[in-house]
ModelCIF file with pLDDT and N, C-alpha, C, O atoms, coordinates in Angstrom:
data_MODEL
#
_entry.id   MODEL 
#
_entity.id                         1 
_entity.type                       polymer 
_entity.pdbx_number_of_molecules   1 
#
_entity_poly.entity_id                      1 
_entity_poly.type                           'polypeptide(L)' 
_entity_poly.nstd_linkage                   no 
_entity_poly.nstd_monomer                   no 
_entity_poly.pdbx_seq_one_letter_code       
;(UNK)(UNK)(UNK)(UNK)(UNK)(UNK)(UNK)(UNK)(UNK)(UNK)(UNK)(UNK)(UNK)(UNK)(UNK)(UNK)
(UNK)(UNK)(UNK)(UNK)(UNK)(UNK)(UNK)(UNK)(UNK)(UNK)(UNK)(UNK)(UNK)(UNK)(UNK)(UNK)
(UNK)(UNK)(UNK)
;
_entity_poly.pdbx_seq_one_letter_code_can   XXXXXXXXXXXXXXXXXXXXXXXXXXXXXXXXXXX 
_entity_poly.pdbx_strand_id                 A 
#
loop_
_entity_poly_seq.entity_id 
_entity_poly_seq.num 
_entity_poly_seq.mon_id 
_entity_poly_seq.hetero 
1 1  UNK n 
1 2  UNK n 
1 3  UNK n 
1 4  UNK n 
1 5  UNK n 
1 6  UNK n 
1 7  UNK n 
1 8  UNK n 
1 9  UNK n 
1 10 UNK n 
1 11 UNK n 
1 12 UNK n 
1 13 UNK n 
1 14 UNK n 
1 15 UNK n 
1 16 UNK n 
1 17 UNK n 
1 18 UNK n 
1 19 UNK n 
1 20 UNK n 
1 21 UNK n 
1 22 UNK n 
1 23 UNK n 
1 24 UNK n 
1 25 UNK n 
1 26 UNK n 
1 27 UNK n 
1 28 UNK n 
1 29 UNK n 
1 30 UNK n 
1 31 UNK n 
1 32 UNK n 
1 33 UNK n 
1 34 UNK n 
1 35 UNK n 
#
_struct_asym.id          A 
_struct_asym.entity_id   1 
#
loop_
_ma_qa_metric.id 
_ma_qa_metric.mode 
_ma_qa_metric.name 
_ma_qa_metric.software_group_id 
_ma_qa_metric.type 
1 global pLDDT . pLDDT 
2 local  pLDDT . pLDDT 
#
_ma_qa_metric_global.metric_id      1 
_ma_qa_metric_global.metric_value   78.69 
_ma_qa_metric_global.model_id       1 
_ma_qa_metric_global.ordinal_id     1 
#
loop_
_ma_qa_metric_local.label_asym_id 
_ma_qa_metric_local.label_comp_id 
_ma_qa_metric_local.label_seq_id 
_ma_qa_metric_local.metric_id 
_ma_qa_metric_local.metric_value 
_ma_qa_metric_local.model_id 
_ma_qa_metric_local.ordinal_id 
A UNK 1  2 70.00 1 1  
A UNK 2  2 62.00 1 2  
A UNK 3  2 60.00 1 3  
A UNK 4  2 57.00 1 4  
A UNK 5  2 58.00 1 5  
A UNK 6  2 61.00 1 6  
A UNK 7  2 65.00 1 7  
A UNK 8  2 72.00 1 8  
A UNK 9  2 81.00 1 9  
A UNK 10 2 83.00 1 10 
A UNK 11 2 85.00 1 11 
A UNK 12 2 84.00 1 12 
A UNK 13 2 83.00 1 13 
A UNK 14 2 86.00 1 14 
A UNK 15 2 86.00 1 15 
A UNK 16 2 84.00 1 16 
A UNK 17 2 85.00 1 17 
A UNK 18 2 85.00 1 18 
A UNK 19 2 86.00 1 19 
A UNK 20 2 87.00 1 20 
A UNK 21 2 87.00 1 21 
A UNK 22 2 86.00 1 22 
A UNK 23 2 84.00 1 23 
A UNK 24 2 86.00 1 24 
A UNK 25 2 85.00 1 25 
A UNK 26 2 83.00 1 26 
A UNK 27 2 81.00 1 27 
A UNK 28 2 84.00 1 28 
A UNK 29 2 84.00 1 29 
A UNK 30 2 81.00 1 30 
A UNK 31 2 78.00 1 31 
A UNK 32 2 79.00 1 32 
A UNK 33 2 80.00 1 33 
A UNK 34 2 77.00 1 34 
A UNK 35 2 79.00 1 35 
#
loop_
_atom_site.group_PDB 
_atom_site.id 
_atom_site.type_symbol 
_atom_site.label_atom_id 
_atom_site.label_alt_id 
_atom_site.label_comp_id 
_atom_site.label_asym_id 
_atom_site.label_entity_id 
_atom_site.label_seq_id 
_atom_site.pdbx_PDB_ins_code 
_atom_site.Cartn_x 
_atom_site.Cartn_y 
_atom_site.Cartn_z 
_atom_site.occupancy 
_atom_site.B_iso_or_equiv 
_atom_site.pdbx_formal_charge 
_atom_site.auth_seq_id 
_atom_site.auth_comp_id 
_atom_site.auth_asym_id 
_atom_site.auth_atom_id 
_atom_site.pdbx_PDB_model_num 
ATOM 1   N N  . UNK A 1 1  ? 37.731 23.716 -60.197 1.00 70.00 ? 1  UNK A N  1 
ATOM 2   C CA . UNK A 1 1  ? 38.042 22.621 -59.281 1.00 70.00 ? 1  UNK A CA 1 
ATOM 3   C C  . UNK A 1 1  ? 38.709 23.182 -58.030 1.00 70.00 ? 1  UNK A C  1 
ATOM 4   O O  . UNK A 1 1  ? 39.764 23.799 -57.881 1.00 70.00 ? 1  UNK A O  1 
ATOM 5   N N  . UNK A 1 2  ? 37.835 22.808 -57.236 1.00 62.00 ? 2  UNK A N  1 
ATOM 6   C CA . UNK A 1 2  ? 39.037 23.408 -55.876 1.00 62.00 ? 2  UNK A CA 1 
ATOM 7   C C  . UNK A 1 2  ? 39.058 21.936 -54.814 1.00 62.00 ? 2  UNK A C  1 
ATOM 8   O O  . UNK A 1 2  ? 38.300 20.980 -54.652 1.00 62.00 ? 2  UNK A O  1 
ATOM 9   N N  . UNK A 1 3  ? 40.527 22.436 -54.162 1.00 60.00 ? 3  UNK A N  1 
ATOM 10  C CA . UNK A 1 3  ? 41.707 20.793 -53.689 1.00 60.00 ? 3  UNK A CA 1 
ATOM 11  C C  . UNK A 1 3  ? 40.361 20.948 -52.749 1.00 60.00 ? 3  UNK A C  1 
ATOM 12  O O  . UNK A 1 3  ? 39.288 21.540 -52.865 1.00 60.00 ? 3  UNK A O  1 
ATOM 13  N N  . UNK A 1 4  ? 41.121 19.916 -51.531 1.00 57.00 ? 4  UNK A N  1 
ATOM 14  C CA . UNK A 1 4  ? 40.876 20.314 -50.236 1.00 57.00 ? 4  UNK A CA 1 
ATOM 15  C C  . UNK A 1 4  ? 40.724 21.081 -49.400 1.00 57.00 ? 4  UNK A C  1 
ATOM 16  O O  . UNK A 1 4  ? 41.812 21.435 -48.946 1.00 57.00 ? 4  UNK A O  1 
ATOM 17  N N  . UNK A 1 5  ? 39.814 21.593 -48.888 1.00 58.00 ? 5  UNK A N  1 
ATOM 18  C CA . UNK A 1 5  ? 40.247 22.686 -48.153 1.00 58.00 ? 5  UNK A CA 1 
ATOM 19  C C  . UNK A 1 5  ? 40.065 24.092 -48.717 1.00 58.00 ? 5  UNK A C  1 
ATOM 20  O O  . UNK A 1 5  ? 40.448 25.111 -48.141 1.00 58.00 ? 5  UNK A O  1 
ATOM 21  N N  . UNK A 1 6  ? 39.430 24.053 -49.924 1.00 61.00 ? 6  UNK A N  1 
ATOM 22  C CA . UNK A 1 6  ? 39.604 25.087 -50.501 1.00 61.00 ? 6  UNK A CA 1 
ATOM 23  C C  . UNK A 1 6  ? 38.447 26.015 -50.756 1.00 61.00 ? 6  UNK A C  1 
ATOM 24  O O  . UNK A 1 6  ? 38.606 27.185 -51.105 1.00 61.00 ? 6  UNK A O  1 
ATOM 25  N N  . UNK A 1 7  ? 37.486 25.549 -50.602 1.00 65.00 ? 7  UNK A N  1 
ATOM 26  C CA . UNK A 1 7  ? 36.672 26.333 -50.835 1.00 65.00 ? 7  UNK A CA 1 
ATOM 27  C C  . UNK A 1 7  ? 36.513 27.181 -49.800 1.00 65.00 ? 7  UNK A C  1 
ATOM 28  O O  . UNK A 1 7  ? 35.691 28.051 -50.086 1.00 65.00 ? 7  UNK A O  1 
ATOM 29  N N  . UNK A 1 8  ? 37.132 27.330 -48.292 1.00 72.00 ? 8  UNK A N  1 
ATOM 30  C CA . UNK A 1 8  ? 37.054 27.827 -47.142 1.00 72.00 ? 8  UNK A CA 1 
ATOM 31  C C  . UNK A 1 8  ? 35.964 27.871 -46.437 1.00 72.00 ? 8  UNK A C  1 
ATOM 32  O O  . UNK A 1 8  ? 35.885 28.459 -45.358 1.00 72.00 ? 8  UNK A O  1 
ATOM 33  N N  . UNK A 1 9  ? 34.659 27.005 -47.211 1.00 81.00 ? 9  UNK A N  1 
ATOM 34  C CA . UNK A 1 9  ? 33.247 27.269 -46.427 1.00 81.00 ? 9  UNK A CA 1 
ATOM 35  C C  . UNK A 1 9  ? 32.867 26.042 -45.885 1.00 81.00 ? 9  UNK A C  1 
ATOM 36  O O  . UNK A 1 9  ? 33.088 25.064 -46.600 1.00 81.00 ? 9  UNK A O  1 
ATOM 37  N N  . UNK A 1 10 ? 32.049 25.740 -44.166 1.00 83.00 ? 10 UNK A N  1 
ATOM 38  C CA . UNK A 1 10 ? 32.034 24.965 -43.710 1.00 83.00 ? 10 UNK A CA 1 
ATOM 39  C C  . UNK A 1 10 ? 30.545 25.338 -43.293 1.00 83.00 ? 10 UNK A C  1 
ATOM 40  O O  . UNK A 1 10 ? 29.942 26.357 -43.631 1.00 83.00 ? 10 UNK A O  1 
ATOM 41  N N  . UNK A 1 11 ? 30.113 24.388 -42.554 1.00 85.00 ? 11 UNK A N  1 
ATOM 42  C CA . UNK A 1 11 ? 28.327 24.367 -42.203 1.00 85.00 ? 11 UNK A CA 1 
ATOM 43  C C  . UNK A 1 11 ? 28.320 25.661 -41.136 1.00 85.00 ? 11 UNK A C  1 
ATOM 44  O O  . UNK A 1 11 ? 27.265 26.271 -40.968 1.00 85.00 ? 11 UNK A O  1 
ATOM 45  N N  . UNK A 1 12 ? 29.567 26.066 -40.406 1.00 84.00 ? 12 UNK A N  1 
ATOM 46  C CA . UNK A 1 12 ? 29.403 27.597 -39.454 1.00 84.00 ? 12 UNK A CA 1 
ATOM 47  C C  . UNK A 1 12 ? 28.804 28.708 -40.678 1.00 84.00 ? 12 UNK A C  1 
ATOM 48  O O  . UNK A 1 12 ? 27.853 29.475 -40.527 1.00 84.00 ? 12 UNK A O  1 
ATOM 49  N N  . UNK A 1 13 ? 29.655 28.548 -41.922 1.00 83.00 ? 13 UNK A N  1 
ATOM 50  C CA . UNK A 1 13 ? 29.207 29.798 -42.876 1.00 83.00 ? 13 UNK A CA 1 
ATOM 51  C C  . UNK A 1 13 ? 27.862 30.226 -43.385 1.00 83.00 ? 13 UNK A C  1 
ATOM 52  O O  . UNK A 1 13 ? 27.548 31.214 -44.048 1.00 83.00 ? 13 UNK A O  1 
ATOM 53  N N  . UNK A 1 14 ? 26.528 28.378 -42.500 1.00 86.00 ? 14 UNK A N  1 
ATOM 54  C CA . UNK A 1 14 ? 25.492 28.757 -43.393 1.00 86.00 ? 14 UNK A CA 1 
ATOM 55  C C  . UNK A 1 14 ? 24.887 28.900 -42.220 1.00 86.00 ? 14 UNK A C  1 
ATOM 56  O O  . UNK A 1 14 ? 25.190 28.112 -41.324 1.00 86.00 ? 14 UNK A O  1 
ATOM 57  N N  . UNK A 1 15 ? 23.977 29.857 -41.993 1.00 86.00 ? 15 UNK A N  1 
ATOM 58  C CA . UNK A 1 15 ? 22.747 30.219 -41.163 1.00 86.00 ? 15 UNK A CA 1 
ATOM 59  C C  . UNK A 1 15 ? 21.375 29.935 -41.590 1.00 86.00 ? 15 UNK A C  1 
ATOM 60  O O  . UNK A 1 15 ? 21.322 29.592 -42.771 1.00 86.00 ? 15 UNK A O  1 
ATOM 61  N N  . UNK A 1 16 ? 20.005 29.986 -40.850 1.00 84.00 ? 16 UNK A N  1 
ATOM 62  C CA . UNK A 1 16 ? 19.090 29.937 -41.173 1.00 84.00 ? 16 UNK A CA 1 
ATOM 63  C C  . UNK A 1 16 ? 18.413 28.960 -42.586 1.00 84.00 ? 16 UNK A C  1 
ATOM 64  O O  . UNK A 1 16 ? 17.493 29.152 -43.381 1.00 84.00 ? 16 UNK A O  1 
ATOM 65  N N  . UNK A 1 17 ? 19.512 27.760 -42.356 1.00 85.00 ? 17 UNK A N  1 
ATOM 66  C CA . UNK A 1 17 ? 18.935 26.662 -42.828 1.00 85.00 ? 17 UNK A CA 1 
ATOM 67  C C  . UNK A 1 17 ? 19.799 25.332 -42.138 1.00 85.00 ? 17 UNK A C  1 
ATOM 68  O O  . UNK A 1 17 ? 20.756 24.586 -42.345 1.00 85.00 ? 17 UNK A O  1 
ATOM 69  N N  . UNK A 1 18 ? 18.730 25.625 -41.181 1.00 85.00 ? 18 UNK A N  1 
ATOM 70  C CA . UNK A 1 18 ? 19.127 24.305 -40.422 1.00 85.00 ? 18 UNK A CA 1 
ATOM 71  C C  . UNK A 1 18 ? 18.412 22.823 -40.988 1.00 85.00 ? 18 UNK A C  1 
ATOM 72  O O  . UNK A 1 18 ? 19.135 21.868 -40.706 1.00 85.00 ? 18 UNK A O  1 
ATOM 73  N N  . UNK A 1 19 ? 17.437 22.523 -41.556 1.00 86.00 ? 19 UNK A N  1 
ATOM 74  C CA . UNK A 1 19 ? 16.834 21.351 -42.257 1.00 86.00 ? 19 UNK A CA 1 
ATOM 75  C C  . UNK A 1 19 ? 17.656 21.110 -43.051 1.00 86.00 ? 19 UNK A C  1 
ATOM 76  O O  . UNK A 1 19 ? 18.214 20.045 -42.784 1.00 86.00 ? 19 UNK A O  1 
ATOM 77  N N  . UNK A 1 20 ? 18.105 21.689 -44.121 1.00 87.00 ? 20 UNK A N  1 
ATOM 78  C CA . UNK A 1 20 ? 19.060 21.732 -45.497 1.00 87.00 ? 20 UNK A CA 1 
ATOM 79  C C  . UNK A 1 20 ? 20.693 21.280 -44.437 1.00 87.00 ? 20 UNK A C  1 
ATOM 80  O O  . UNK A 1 20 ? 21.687 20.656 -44.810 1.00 87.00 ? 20 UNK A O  1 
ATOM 81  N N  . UNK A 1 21 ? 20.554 21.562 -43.817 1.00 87.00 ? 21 UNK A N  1 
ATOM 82  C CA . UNK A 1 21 ? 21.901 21.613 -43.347 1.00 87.00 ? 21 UNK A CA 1 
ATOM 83  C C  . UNK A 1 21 ? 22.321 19.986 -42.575 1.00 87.00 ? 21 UNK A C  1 
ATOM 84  O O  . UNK A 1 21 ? 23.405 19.449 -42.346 1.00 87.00 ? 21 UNK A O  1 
ATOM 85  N N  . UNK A 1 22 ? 20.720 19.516 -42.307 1.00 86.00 ? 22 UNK A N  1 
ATOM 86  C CA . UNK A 1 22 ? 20.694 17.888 -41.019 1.00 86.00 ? 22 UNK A CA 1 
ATOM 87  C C  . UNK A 1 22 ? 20.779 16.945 -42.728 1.00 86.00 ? 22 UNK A C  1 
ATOM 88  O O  . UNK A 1 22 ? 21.495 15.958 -42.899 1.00 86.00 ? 22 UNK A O  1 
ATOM 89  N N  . UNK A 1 23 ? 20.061 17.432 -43.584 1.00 84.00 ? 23 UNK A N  1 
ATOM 90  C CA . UNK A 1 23 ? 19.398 16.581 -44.760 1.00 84.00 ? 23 UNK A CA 1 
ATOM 91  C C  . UNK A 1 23 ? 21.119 16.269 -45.498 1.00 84.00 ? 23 UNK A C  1 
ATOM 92  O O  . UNK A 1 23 ? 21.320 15.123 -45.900 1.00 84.00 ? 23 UNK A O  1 
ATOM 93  N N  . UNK A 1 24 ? 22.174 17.226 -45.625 1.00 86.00 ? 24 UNK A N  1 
ATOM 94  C CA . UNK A 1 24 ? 23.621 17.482 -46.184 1.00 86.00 ? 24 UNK A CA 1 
ATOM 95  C C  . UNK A 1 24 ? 24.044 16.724 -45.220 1.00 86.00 ? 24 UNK A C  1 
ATOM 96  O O  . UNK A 1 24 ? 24.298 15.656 -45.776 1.00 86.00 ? 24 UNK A O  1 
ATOM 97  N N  . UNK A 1 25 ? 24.299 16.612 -44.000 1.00 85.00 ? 25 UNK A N  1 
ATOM 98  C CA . UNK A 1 25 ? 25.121 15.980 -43.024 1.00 85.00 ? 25 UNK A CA 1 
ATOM 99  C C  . UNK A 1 25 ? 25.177 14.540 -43.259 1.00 85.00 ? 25 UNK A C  1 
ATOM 100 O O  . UNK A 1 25 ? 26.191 13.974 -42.848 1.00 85.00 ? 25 UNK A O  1 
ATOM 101 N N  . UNK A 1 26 ? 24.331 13.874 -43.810 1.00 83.00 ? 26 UNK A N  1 
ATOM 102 C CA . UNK A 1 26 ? 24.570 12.518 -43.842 1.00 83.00 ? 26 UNK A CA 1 
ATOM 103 C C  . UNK A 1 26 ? 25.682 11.950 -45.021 1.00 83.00 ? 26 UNK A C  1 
ATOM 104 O O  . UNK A 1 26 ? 26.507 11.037 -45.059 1.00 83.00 ? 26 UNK A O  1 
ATOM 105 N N  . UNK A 1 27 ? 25.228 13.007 -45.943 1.00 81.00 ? 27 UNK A N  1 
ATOM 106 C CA . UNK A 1 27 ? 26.291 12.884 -47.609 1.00 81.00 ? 27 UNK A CA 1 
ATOM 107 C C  . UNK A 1 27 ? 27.876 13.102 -46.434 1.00 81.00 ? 27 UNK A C  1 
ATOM 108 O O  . UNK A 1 27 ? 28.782 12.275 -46.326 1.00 81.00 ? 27 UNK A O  1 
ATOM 109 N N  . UNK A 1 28 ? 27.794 14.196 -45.839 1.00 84.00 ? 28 UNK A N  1 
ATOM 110 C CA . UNK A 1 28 ? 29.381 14.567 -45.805 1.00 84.00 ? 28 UNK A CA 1 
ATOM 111 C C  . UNK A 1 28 ? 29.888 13.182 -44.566 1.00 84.00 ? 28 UNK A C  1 
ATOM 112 O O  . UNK A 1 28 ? 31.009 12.676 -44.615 1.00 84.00 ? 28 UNK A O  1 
ATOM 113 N N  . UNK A 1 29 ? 28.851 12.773 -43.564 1.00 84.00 ? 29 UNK A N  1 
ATOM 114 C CA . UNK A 1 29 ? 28.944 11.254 -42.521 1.00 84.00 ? 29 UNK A CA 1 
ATOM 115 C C  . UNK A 1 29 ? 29.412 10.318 -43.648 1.00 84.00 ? 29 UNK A C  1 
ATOM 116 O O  . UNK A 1 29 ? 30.340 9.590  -43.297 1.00 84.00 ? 29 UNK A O  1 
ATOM 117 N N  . UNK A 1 30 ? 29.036 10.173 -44.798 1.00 81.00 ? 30 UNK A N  1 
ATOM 118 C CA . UNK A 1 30 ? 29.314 8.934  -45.330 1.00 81.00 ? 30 UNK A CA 1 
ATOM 119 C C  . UNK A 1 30 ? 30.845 9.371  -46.236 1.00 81.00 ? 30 UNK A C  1 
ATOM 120 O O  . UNK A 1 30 ? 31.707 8.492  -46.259 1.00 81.00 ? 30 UNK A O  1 
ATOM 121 N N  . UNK A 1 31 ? 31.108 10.519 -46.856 1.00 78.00 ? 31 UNK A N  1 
ATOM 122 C CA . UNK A 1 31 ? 32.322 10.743 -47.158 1.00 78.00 ? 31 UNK A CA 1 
ATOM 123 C C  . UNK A 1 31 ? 33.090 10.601 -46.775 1.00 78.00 ? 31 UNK A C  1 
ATOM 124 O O  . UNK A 1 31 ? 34.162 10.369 -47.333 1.00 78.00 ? 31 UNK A O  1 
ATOM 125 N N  . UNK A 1 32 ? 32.685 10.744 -44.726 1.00 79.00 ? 32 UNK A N  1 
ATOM 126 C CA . UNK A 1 32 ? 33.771 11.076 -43.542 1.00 79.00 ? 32 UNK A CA 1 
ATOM 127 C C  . UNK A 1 32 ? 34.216 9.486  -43.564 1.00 79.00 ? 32 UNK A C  1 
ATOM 128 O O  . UNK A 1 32 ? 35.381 9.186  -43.823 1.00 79.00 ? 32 UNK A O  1 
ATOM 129 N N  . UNK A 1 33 ? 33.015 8.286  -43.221 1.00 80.00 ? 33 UNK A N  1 
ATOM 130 C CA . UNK A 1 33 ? 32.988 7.238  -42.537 1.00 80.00 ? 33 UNK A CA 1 
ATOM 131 C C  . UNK A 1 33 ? 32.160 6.041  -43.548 1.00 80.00 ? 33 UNK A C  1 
ATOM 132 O O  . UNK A 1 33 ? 31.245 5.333  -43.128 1.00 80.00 ? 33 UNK A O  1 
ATOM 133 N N  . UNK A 1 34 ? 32.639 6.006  -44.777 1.00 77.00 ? 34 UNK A N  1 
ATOM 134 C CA . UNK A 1 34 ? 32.150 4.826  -45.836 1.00 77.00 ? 34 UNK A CA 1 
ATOM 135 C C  . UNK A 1 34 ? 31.971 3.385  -44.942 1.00 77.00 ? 34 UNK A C  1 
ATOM 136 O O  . UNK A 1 34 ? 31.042 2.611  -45.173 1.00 77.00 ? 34 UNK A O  1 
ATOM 137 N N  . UNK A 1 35 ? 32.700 3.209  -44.192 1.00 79.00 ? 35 UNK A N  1 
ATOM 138 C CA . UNK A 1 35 ? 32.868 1.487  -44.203 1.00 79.00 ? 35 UNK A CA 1 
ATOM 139 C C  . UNK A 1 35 ? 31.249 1.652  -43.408 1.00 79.00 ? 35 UNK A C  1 
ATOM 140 O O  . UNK A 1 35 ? 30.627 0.648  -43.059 1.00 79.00 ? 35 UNK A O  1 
#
């Protein structure tokens, strides 16, 4: 289990998957911004 913050990896750490990366963005938009 890791807190917040913890895993230290953010979408800068991934390269050369930019599709995988637009297709993830909406999961982490709705984590950010539910209502």
């Amino acid at each position: 289990i890791y807190g917040e913050n913890e895993t230290g990896v953010t979408f800068d750490d991934v390269a050369g998957q930019d599709e995988a990366k637009e297709s993830l963005a909406e999961i982490v938009d709705f984590l950010h911004n539910p209502d």
